[in-house]
Protein backbone atom coordinates (compact mmCIF):
# COMPACT_ATOMS: atom_id res chain seq x y z
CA UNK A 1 13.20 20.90 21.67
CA UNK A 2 14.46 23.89 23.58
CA UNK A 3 15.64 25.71 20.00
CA UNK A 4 12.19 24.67 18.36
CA UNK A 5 10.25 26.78 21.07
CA UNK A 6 12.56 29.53 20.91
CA UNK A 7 12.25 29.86 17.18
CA UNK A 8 8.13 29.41 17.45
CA UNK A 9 8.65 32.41 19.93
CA UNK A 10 9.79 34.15 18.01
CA UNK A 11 7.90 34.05 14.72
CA UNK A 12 5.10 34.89 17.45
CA UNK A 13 6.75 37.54 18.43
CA UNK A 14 7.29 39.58 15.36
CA UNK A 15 4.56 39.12 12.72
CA UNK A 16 7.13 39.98 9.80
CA UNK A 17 8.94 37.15 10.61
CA UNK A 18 5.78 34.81 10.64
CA UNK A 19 5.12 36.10 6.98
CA UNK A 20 8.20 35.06 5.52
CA UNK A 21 8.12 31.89 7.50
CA UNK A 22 4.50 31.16 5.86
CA UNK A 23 5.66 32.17 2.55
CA UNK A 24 8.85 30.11 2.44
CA UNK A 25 7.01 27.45 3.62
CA UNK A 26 4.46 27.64 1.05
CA UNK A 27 6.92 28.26 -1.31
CA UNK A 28 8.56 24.91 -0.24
CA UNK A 29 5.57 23.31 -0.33
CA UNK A 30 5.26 24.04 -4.17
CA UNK A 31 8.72 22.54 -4.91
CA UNK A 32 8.06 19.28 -2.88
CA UNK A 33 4.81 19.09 -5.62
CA UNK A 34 6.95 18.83 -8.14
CA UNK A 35 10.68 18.90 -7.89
CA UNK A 36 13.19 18.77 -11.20
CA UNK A 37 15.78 16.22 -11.34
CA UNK A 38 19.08 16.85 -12.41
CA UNK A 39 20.42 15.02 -15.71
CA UNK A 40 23.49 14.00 -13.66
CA UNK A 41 21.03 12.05 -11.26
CA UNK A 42 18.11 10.43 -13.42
CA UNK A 43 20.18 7.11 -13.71
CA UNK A 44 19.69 7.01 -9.79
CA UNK A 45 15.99 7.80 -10.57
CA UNK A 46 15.41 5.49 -12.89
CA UNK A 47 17.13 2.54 -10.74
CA UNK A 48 15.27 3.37 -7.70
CA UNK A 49 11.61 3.29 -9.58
CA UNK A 50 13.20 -0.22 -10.87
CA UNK A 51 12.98 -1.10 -7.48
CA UNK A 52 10.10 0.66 -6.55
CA UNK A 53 8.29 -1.09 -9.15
CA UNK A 54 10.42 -4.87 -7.83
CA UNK A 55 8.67 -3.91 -4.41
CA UNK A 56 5.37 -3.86 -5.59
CA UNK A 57 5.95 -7.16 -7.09
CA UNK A 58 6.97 -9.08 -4.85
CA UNK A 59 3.99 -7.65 -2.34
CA UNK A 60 1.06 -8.41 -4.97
CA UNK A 61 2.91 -12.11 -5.48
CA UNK A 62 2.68 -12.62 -1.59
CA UNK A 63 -1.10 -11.00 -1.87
CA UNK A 64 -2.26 -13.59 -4.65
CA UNK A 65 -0.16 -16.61 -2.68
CA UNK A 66 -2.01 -15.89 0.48
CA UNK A 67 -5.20 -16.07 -1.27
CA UNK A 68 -4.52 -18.85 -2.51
CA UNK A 69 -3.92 -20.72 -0.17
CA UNK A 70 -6.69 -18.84 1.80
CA UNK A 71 -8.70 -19.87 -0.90
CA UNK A 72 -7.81 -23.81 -0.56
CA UNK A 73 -8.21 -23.64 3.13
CA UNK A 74 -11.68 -24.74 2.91
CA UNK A 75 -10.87 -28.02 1.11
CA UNK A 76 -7.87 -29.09 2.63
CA UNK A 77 -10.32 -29.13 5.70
CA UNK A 78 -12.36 -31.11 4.29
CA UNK A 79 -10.09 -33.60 3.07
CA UNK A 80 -8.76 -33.62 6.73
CA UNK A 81 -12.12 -33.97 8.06
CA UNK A 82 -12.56 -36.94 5.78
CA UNK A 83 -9.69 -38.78 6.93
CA UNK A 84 -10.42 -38.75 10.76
CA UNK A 85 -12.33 -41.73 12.40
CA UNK A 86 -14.92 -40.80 12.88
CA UNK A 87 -15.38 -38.40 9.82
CA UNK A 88 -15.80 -34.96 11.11
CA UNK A 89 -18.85 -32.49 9.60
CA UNK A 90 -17.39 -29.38 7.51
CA UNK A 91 -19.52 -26.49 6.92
CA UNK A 92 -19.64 -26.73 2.93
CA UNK A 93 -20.37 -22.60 2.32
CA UNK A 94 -17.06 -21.17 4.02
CA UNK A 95 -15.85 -17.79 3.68
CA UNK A 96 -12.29 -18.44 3.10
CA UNK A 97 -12.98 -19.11 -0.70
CA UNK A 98 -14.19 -15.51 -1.32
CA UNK A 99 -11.88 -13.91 0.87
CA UNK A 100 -9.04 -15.96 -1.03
CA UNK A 101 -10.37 -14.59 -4.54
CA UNK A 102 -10.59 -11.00 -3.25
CA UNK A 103 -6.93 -11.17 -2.22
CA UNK A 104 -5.89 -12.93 -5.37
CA UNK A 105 -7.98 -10.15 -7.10
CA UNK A 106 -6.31 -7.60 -4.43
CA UNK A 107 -2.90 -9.35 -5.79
CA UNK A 108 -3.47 -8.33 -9.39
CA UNK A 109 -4.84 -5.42 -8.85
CA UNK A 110 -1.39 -4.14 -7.12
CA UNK A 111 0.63 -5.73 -9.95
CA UNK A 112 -1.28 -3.56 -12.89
CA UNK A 113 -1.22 -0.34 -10.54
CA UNK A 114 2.49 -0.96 -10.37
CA UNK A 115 3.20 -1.37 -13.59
CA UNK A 116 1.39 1.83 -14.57
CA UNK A 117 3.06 3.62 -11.90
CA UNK A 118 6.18 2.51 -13.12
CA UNK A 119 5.69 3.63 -16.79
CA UNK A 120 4.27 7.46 -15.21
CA UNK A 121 7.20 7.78 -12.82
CA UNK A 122 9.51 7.09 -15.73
CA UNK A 123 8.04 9.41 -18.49
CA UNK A 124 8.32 11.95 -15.46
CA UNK A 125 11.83 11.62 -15.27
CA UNK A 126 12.51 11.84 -18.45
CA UNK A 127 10.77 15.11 -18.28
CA UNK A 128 12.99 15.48 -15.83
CA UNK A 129 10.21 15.95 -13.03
CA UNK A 130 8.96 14.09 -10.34
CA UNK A 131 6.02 14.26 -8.30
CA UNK A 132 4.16 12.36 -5.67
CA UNK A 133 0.78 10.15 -6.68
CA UNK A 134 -1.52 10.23 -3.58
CA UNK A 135 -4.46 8.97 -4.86
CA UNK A 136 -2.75 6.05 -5.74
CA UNK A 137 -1.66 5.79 -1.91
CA UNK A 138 -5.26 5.97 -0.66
CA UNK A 139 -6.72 3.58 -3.51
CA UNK A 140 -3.97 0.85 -2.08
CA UNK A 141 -4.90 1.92 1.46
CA UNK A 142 -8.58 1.61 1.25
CA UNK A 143 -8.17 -1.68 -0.32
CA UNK A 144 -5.76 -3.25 2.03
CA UNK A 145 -8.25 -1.89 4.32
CA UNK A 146 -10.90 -3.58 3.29
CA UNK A 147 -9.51 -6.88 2.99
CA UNK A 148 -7.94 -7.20 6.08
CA UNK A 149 -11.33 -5.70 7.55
CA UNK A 150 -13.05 -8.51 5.95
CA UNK A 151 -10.53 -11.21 6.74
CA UNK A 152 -11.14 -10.60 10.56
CA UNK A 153 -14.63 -10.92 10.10
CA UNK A 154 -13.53 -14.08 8.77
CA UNK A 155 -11.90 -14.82 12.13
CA UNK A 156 -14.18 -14.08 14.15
CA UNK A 157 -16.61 -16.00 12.67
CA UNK A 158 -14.70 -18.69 12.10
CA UNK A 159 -13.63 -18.84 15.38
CA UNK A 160 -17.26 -19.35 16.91
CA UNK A 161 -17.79 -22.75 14.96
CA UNK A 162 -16.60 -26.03 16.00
């Protein structure tokens, strides 16, 4: 910490300094946009957007299995409720069945965006290039958002009935 305040002391100190620093930085910044890859390293490209691509997977499988089951809550309770002496009352219009769908939706939603990620991220490298997609990061976001905003509406309101 001690170095880090000496150094920002410094740049404040002397303005010429404080140029360079903004131009290398911008100058980094432009790099990190888009960066080359070297031919002796786009096996370990392609092999880690292989897994990239595994990762988003397995998360839209677990995203569709959830709503699933989210989905089925509403009649396994009222099978249950059928069963008991005496037969419970279950509110027939739940929410679980449309919050299930939107996550199964959700679910294969993520699959497609992953497989077109994939098939960008690995024309890039062949171009040798790589570059970040941060739209795609905020679509995913807002989404996830979303859903889990309106799955604890769900539990609230669930947990006010009987």
């Amino acid at each position: 910490m001690w170095t880090v305040q000496r150094r920002v002391n410094t740049l404040e100190a002397c303005p010429d300094n404080l140029a360079t620093f903004a131009a290398t930085a911008m100058q980094m910044q432009k790099q990190r946009q888009q960066a080359t890859i070297d031919e002796t390293k786009r096996a370990t490209e392609y092999l880690a957007n292989e897994r990239t691509f595994l990762a988003w997977i397995r998360t839209s499988v677990a995203v569709i299995s959830l709503g699933f089951v989210l989905a089925r809550f509403s009649v396994w309770l009222r099978e249950l409720s059928a069963q008991r002496q005496p037969p419970m009352q279950v509110h027939p219009g739940g929410i679980s069945l449309p919050i299930g769908v939107a996550m199964m939706i959700l679910g294969g939603a993520l699959t497609i965006l992953a497989a077109w990620r994939y098939h960008v991220v690995n024309r890039n490298i062949e171009h040798g290039k790589v570059s970040a997609d941060r739209g795609l990061v905020i679509l995913v976001t807002v989404m996830v958002t979303l859903l889990s905003g309106a799955m604890i509406v769900f539990a609230l309101l669930s947990a006010k009935q009987p």
